[in-house]
Protein backbone atom coordinates (compact mmCIF):
# COMPACT_ATOMS: atom_id res chain seq x y z
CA UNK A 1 0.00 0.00 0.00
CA UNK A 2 0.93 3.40 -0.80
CA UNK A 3 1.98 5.46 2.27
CA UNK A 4 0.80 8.54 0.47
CA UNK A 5 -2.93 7.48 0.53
CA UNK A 6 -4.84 7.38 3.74
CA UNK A 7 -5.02 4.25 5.88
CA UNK A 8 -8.34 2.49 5.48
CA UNK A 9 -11.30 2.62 7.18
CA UNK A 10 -11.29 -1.02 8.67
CA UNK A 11 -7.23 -0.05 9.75
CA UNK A 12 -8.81 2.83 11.76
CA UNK A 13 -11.59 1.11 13.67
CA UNK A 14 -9.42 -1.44 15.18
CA UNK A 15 -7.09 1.72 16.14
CA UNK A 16 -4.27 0.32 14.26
CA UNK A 17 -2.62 1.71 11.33
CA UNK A 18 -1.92 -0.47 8.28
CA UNK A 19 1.40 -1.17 7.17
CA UNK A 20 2.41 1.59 4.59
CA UNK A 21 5.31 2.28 2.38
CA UNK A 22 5.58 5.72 1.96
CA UNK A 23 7.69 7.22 -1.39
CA UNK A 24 9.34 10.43 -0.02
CA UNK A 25 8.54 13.28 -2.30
CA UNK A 26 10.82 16.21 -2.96
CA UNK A 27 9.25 18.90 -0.64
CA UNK A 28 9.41 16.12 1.88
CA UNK A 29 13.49 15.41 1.73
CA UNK A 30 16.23 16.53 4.34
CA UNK A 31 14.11 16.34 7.13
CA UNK A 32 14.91 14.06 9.40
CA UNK A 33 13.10 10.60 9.87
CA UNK A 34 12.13 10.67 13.75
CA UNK A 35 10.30 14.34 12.65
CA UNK A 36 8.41 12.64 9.80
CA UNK A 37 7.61 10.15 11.88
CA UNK A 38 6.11 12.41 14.58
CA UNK A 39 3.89 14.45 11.93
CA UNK A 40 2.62 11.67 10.53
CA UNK A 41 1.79 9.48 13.18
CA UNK A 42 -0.08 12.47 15.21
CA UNK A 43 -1.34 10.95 18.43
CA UNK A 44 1.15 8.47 19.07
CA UNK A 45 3.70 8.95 21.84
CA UNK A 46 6.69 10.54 20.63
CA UNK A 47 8.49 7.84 23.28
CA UNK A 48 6.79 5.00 21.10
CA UNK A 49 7.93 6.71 18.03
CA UNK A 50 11.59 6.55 19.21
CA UNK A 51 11.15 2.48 20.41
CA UNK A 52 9.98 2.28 16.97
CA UNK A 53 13.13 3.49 15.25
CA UNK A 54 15.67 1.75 18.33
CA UNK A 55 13.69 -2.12 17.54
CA UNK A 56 14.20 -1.37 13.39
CA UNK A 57 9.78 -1.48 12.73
CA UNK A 58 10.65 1.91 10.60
CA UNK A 59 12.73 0.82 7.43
CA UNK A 60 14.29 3.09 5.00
CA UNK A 61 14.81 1.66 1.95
CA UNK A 62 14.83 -1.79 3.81
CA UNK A 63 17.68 -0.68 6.17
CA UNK A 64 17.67 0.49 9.74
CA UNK A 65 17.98 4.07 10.37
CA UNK A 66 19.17 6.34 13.38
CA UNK A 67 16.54 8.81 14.46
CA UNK A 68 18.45 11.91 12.75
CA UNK A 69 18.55 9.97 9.41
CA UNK A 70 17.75 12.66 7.05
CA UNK A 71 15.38 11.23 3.94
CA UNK A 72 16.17 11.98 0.21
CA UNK A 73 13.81 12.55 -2.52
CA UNK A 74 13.10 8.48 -3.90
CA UNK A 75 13.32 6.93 -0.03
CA UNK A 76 11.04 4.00 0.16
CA UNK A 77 10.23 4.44 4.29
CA UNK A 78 8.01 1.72 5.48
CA UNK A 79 5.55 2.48 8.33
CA UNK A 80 4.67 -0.17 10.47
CA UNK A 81 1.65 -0.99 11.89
CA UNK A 82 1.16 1.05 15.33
CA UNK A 83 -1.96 1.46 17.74
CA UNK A 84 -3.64 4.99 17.31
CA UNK A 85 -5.13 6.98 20.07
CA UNK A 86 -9.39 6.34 18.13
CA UNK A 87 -10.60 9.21 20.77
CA UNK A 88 -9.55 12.06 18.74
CA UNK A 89 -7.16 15.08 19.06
CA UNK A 90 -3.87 14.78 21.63
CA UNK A 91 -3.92 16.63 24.84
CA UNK A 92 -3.58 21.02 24.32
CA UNK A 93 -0.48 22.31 26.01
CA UNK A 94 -1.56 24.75 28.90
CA UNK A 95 -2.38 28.69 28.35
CA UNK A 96 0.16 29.28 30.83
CA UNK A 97 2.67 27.61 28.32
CA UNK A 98 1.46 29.57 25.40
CA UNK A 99 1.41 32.69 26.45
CA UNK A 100 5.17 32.20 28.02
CA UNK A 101 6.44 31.18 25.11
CA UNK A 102 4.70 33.85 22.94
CA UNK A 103 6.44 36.22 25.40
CA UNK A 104 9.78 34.78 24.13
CA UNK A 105 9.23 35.88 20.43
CA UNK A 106 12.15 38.34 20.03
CA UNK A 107 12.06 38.24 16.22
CA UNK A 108 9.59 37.16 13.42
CA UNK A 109 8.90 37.57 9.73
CA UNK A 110 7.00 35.83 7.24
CA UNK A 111 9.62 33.39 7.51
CA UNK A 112 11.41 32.96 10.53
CA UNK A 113 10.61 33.24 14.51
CA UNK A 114 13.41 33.67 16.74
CA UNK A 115 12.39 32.53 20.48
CA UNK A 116 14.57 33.54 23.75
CA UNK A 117 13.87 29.80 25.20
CA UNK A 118 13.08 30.04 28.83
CA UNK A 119 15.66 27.42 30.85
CA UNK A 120 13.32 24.31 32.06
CA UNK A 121 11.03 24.32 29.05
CA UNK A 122 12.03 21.52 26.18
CA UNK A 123 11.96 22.17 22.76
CA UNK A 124 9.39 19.46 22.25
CA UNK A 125 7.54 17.24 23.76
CA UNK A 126 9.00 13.89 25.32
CA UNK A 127 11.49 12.83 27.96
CA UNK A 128 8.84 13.54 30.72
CA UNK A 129 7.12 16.47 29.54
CA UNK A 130 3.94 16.10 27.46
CA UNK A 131 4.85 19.29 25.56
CA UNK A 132 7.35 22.22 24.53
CA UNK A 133 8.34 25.08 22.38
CA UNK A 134 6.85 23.72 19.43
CA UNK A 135 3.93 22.56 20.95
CA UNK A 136 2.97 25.59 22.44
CA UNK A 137 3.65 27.95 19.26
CA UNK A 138 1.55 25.29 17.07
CA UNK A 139 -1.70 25.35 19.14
CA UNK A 140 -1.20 29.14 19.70
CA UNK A 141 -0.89 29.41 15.68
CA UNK A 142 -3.04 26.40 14.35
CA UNK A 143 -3.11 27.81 10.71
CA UNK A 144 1.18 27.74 10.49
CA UNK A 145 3.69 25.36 9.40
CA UNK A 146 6.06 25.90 11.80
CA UNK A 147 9.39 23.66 12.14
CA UNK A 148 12.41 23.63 14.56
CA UNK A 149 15.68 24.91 12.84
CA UNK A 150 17.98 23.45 15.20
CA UNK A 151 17.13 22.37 19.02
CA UNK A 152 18.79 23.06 22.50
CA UNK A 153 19.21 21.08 25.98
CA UNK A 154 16.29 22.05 28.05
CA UNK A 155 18.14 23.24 30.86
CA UNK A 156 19.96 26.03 28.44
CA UNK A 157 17.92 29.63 27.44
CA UNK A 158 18.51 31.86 24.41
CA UNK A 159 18.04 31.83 20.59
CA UNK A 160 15.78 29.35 18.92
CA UNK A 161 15.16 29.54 15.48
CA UNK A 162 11.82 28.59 14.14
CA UNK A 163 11.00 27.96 10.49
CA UNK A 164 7.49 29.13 9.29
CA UNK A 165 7.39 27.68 5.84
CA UNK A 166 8.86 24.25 4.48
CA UNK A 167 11.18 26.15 2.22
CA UNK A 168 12.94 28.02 4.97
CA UNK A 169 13.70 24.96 7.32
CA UNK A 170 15.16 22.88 3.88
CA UNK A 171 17.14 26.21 3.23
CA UNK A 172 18.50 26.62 6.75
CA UNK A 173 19.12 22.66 7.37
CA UNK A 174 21.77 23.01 4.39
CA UNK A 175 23.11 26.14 6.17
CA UNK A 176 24.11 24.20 9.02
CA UNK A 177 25.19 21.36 7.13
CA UNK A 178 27.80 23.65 5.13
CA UNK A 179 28.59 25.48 8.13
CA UNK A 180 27.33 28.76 7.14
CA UNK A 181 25.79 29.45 10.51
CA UNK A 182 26.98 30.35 13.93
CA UNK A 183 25.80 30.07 16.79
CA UNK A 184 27.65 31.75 20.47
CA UNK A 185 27.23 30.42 23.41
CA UNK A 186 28.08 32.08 26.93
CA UNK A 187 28.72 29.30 29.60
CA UNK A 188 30.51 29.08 32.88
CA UNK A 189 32.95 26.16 33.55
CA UNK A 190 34.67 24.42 37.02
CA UNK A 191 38.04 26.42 37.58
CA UNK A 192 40.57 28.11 36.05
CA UNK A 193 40.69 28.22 32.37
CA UNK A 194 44.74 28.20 31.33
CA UNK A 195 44.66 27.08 27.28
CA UNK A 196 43.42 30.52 26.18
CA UNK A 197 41.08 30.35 23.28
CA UNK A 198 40.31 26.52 22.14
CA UNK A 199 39.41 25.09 19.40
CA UNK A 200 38.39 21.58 20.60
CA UNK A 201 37.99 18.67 17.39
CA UNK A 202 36.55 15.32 19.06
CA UNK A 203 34.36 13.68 17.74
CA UNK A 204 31.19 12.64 20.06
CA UNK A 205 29.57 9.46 20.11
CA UNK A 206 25.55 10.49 20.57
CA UNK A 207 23.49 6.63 20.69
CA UNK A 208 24.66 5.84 23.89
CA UNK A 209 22.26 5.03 26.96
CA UNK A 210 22.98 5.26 30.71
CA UNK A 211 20.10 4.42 33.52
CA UNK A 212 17.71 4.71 30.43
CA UNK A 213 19.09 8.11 29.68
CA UNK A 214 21.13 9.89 26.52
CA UNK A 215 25.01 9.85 27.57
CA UNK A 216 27.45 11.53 25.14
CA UNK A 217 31.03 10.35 24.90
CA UNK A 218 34.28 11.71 23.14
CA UNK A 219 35.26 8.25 20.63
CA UNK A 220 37.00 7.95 17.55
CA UNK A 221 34.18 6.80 16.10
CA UNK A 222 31.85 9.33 16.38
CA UNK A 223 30.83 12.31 14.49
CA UNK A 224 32.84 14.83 14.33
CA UNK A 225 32.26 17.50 16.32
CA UNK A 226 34.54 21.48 16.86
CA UNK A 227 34.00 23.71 19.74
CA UNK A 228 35.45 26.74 20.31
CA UNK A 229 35.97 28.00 23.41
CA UNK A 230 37.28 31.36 24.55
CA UNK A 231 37.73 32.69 28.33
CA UNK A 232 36.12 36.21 29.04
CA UNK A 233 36.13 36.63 32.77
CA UNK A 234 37.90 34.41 35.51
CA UNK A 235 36.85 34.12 38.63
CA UNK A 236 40.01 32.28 39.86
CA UNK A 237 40.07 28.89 40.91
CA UNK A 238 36.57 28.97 41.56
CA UNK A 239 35.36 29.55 37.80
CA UNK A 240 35.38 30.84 34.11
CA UNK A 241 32.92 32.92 31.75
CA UNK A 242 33.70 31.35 28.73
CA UNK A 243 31.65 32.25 25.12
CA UNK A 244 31.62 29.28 22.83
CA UNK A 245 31.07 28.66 19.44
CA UNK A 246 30.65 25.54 17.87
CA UNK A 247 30.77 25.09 13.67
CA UNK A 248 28.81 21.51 14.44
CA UNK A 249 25.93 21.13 16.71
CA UNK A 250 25.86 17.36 18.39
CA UNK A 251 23.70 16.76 21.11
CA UNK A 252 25.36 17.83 24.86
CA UNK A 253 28.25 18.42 22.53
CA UNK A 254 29.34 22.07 25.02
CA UNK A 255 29.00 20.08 27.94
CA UNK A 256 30.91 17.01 26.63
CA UNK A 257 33.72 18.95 25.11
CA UNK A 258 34.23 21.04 28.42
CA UNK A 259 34.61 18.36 30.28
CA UNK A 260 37.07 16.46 28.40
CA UNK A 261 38.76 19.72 28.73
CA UNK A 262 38.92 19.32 32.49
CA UNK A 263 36.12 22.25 33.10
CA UNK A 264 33.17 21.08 33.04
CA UNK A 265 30.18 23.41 33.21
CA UNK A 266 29.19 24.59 36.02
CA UNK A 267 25.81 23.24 37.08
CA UNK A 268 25.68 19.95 34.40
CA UNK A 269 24.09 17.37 36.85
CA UNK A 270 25.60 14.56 33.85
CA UNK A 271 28.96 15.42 33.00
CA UNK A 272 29.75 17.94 35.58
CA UNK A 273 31.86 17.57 38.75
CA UNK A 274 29.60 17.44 42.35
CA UNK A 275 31.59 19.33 44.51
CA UNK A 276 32.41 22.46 42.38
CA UNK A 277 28.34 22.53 41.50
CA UNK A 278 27.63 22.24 45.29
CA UNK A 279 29.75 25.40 45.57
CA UNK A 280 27.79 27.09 42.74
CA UNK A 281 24.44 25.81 44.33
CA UNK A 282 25.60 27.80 47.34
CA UNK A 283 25.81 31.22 44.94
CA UNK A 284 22.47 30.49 43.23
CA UNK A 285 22.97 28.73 40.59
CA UNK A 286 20.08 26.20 40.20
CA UNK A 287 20.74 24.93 36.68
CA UNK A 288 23.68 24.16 33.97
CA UNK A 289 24.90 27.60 33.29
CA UNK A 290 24.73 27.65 29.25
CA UNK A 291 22.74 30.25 27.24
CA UNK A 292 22.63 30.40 23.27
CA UNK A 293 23.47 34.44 23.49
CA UNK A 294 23.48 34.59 19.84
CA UNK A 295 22.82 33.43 15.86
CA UNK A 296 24.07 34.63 13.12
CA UNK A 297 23.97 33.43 9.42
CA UNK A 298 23.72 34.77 5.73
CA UNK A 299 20.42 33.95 4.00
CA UNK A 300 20.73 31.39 1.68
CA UNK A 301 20.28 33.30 -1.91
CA UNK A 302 20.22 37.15 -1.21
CA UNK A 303 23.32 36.84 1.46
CA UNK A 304 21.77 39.39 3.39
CA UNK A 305 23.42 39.11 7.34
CA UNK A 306 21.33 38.30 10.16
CA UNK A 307 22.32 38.35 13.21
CA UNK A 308 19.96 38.13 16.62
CA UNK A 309 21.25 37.74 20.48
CA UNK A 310 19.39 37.63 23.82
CA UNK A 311 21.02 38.43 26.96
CA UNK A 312 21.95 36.49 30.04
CA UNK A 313 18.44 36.12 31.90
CA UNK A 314 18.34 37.46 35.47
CA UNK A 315 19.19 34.14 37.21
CA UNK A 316 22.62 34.17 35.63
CA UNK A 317 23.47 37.39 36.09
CA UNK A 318 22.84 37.31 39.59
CA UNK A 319 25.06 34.23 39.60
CA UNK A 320 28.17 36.46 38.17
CA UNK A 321 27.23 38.87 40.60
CA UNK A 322 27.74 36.73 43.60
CA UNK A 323 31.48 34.66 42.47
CA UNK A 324 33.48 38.11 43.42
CA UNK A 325 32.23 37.50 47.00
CA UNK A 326 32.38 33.91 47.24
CA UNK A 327 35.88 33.86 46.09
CA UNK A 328 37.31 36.56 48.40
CA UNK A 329 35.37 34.45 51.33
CA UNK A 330 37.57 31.31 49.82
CA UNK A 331 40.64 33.30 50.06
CA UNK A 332 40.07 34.45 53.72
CA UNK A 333 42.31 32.33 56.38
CA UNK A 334 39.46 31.86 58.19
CA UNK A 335 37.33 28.58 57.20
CA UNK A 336 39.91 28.87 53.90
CA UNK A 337 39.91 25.39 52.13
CA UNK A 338 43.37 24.03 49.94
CA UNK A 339 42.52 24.55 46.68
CA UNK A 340 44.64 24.85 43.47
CA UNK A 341 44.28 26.43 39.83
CA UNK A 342 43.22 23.41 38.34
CA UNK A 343 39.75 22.16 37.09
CA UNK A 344 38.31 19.25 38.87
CA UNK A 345 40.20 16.37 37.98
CA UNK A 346 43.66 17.82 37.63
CA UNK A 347 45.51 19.38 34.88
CA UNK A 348 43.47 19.93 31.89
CA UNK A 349 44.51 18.27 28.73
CA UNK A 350 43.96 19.78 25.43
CA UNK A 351 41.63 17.83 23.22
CA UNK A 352 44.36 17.82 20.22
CA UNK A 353 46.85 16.24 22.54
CA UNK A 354 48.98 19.03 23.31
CA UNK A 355 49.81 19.28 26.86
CA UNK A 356 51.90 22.65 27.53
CA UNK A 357 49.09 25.35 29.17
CA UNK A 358 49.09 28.78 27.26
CA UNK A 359 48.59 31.69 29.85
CA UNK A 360 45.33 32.82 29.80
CA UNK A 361 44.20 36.05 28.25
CA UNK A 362 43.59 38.75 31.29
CA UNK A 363 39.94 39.07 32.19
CA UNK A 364 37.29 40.94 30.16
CA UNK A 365 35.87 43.97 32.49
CA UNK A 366 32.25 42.45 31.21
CA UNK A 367 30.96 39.51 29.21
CA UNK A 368 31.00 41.38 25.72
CA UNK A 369 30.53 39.98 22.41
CA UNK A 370 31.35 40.62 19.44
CA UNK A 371 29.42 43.32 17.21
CA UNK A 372 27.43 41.58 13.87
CA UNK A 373 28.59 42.19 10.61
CA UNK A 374 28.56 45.44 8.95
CA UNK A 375 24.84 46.00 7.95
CA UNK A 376 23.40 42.96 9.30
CA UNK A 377 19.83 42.92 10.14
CA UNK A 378 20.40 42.71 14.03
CA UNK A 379 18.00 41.89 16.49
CA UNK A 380 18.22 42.24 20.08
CA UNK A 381 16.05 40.86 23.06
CA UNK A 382 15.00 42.90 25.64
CA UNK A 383 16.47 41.75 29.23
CA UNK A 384 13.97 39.23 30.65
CA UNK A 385 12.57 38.68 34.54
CA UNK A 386 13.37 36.07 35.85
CA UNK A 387 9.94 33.58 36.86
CA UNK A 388 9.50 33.20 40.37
């Protein structure tokens, strides 16, 4: 049967789909399989979806396929037969949800929105929470087709892009794929940063599970994966303001690349190191401190710039604001601790092998960054409260 016709009637009643192969069509390719999945089985669980894909019941072209497979024009996907919620539409996400995250538009054209993600809300739906950004902006704009450009952790804020029209998201996908956009990162990491600015190049293996959960892994094997990391303000031995920038965009890949550095971030429950976060804890922080500040990238065709950023939110701040005290109470003889320059761990390594630390720039007077390109189409958030 012909995945591009409806399932029939008799399929339906028992609330089972029929087996379908489905003949990807041109306006359908470069997405990637676990999204086509999700939009066209519509009331299934997007958990189910993913067993689906990890047991092989979705074949492309009669092969297996990871969930970021991306599908060409020509595929042959075959959809198996899966049980279909007969009661009608899934659950609405909340009006508290919606209007938050319609709050968080900083930017939006007839193409593109740009959301300032508030920290604790996913992207989409899954992994214990019924719904997300997506979610929320498609039952606040039922008559849109509106896609996710890229995706962050949902412990990090900032930038988001959102594609409104199918065109766009193919457009931007191959952006990313070639490179062509960039994306800055503000993070605070465990100790003293001595390599200066690094360019990190190891490749991250993204399948594997721990306790049921997503661990990422530096191995030969994986894909390969560049972070760039560059120190803006030290606060000693207790920690680093560091903006990032990373050419590829693997899942965890900041927080997996800073800790193979030997600085973890600051906060990261999974990679991070206990003791320095229980120190952070103590200053406020109550979450991994990463924030997309910034996204910048040449539209495909006209090359006009575009460049949008969102500031620290509140929480974070208030974090930065706090270290200058907490490190002159470590440095006091009274209740002082023995601590050294070096991350948690020891010595930090760099990830090309090198060994010899480079002395570290001297600290920025403020986390700055750097101004967009000459007659770029810049957008700027305003500063947002922080939610009780």
């Amino acid at each position: 049967m012909n995945g591009n016709a409806p399932a029939n009637d008799a399929a339906v009643q028992s609330g089972k789909s029929a087996v379908l192969l489905h003949s990807v069509a041109a306006d359908e390719s470069g997405q990637r399989i676990d999204n086509f999945l999700l939009r066209h089985f519509k009331t299934v669980p997007r958990s189910r979806i993913y067993r689906l894909l990890r047991k092989g019941e979705v074949r492309v072209n009669r092969k297996r396929v990871a969930a970021d497979y991306r599908l060409a024009r020509g595929d042959e996907v075959r959809l198996p037969p899966v049980r279909l919620d007969v009661h009608g539409e899934p659950g609405r996400p909340s009006d508290s949800l919606l209007e938050l995250i319609e709050k968080a538009v900083i930017f939006q054209d007839r193409h593109l929105l740009v959301i300032d993600k508030p920290a604790g809300v996913a992207v989409h739906g899954g992994s214990g929470m019924s719904f997300g950004v997506i979610e929320a902006l498609r039952a606040s704009r039922p008559r849109e087709t509106l896609e996710l450009v890229h995706r962050l952790d949902r412990d990090t804020s900032g930038c988001l892009l959102i594609a409104r029209d199918r065109a766009t998201l193919v457009a931007l996908h191959a952006l990313i794929r070639a490179g062509g956009l960039r994306k800055a990162y503000m993070a605070l990491v465990a100790g003293n940063w001595q390599l200066g600015t690094k360019r990190i190049d190891a490749p991250l293996a993204t399948e594997g599970r721990e306790h049921g959960e997503r661990h990422v892994r530096v191995a030969r094997a994986g894909k390969a994966s560049v972070s760039v990391f560059k120190p803006i303000q030290s606060f000693g031995a207790l920690a680093t303001l560091m903006e990032v920038d990373i050419p590829t965009g693997r899942t965890h890949q900041i927080r997996v690349h800073a800790s193979y550095a030997g600085h973890p971030l600051l906060g990261d429950d999974k990679y991070g190191d206990h003791a320095s976060n229980a120190e952070l804890k103590r200053q406020g922080l109550k979450r991994t401190f990463l924030h997309a500040q910034s996204v910048a990238f040449e539209w495909p065709g006209s090359g006009v710039p575009f460049h949008v950023s969102a500031p620290l939110p509140q929480e974070l701040t208030a974090v930065l604001d706090a270290l200058p005290m907490a490190r002159k109470a470590a440095r006091s003889p009274r209740g002082a601790r023995s601590r050294t320059d070096q991350a948690p761990g020891g010595a930090a390594v760099a990830a090309d092998g090198q060994g010899a630390a480079r002395a570290a720039p001297a600290p920025a007077p403020a986390a700055g960054r750097k101004p967009p390109p000459r007659g770029a189409r810049t957008v700027a958030a305003p500063r947002r409260r922080s939610r009780a």
